[in-house]
C-alpha atoms as a PDB file:
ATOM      1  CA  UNK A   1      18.570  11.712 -30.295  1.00  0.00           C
ATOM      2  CA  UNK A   2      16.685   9.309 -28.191  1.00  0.00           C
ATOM      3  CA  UNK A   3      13.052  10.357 -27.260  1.00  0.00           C
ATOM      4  CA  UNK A   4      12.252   9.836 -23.694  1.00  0.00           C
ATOM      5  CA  UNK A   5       9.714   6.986 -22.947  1.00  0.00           C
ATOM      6  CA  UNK A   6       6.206   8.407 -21.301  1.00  0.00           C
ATOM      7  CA  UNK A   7       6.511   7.058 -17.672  1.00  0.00           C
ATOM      8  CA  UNK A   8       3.401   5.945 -15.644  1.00  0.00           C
ATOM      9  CA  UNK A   9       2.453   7.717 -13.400  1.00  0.00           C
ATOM     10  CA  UNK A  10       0.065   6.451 -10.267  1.00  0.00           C
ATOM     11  CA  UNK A  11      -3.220   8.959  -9.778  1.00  0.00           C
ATOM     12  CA  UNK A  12      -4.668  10.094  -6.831  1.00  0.00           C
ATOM     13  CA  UNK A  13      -6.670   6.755  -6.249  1.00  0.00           C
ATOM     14  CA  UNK A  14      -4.104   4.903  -7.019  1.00  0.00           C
ATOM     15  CA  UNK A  15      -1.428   6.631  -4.378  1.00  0.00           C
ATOM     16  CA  UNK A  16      -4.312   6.314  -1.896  1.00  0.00           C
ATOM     17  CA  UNK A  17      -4.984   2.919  -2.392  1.00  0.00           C
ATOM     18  CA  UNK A  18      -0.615   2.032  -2.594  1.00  0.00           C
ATOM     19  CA  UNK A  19      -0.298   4.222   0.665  1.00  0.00           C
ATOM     20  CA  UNK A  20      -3.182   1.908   2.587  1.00  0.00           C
ATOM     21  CA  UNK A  21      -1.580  -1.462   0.787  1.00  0.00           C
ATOM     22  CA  UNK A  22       1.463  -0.120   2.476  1.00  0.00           C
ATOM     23  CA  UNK A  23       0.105   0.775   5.905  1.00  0.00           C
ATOM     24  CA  UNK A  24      -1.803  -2.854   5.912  1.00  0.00           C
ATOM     25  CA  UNK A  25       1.183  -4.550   4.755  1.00  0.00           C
ATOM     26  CA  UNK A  26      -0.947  -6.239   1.732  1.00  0.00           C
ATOM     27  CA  UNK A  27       0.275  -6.795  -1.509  1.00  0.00           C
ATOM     28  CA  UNK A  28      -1.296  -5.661  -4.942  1.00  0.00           C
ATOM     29  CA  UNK A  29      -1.554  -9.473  -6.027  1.00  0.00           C
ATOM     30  CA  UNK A  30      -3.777 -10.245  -2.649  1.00  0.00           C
ATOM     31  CA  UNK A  31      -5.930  -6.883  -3.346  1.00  0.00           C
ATOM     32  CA  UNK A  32      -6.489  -8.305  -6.936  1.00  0.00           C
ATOM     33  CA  UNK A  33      -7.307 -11.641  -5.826  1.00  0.00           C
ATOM     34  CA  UNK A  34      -9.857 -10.527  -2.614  1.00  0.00           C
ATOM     35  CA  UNK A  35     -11.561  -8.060  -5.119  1.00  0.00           C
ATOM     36  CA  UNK A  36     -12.171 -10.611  -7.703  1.00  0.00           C
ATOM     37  CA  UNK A  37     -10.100  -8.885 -10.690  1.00  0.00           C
ATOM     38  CA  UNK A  38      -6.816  -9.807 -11.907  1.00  0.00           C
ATOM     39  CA  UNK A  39      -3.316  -7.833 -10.922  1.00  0.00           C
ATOM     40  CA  UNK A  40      -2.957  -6.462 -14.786  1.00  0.00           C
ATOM     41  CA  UNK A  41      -6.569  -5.147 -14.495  1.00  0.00           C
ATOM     42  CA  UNK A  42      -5.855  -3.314 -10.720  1.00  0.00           C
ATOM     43  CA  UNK A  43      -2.964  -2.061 -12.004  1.00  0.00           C
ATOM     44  CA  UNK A  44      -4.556  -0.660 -14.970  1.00  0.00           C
ATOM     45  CA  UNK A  45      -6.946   1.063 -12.030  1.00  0.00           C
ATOM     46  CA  UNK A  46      -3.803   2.398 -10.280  1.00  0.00           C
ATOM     47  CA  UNK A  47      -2.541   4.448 -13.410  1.00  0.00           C
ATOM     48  CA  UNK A  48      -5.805   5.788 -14.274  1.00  0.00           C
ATOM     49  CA  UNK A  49      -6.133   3.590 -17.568  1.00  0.00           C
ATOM     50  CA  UNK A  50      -9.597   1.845 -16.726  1.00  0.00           C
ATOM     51  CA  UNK A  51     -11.730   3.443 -13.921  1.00  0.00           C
ATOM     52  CA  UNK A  52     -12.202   0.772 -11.849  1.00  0.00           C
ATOM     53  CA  UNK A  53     -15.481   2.219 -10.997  1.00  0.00           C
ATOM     54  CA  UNK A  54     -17.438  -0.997 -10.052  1.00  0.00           C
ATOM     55  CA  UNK A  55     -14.471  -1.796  -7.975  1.00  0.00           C
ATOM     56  CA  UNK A  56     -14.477   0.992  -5.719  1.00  0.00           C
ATOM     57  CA  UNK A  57     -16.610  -0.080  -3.073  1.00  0.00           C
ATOM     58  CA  UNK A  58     -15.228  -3.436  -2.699  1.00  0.00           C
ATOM     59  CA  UNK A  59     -11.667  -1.774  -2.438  1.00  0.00           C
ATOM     60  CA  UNK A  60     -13.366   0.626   0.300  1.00  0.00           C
ATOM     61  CA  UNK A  61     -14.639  -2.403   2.390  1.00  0.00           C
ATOM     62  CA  UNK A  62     -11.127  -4.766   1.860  1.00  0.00           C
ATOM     63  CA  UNK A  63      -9.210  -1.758   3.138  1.00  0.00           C
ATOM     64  CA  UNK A  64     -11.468  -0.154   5.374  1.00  0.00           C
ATOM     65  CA  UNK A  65     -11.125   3.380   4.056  1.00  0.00           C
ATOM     66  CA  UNK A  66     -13.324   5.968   2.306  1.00  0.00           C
ATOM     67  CA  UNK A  67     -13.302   6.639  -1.462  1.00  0.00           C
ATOM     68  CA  UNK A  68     -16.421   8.177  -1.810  1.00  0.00           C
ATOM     69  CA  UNK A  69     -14.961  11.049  -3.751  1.00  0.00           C
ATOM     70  CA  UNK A  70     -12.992   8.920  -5.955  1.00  0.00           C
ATOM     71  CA  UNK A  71     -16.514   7.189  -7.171  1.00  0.00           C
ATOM     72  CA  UNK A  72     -17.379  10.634  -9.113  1.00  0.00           C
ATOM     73  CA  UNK A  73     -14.117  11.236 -11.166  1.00  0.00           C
ATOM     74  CA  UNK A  74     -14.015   7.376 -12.207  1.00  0.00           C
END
C-alpha cells in the first residue's frame, strides 16, 4: 500500500499575499527579488514554514495592502 505524500498547503498569509500577486499581475520571483529575499525563502513564507515576520511590512508596502494582523501570528 502506498502512503499518501503530505501536500503543502498555502496559509492564510500566504493565500492573501497569492490572491494580491494575482490581482497585480506580479510574479512570486519579482516579490522575492523587490523584498530582498530569495524565491525558496518566500515560498517557505507562503506555506507557513518560516514566519517571514521581518518581511511583513515590506510585503505590505510592495503590494499596498494591510497585514497588520498577520504580524501577531508570525
Amino acid at each position: 500500500m502506498m502512503r499518501k505524500k503530505n501536500k503543502r498547503r498555502l496559509q492564510p498569509l500566504g493565500k492573501v499575499i497569492k490572491k494580491r500577486l494575482i490581482e497585480m499581475g506580479m510574479t512570486q520571483k519579482e516579490l522575492a527579488s523587490q523584498s530582498g529575499t530569495s524565491e525558496k525563502y518566500l515560498n517557505l513564507i507562503l506555506y507557513g514554514e518560516r514566519s517571514g515576520i521581518k518581511y511583513i511590512s515590506i510585503f505590505e508596502e510592495i503590494l499596498g495592502i494591510e497585514l497588520e494582523s498577520y504580524k501577531k501570528s508570525a
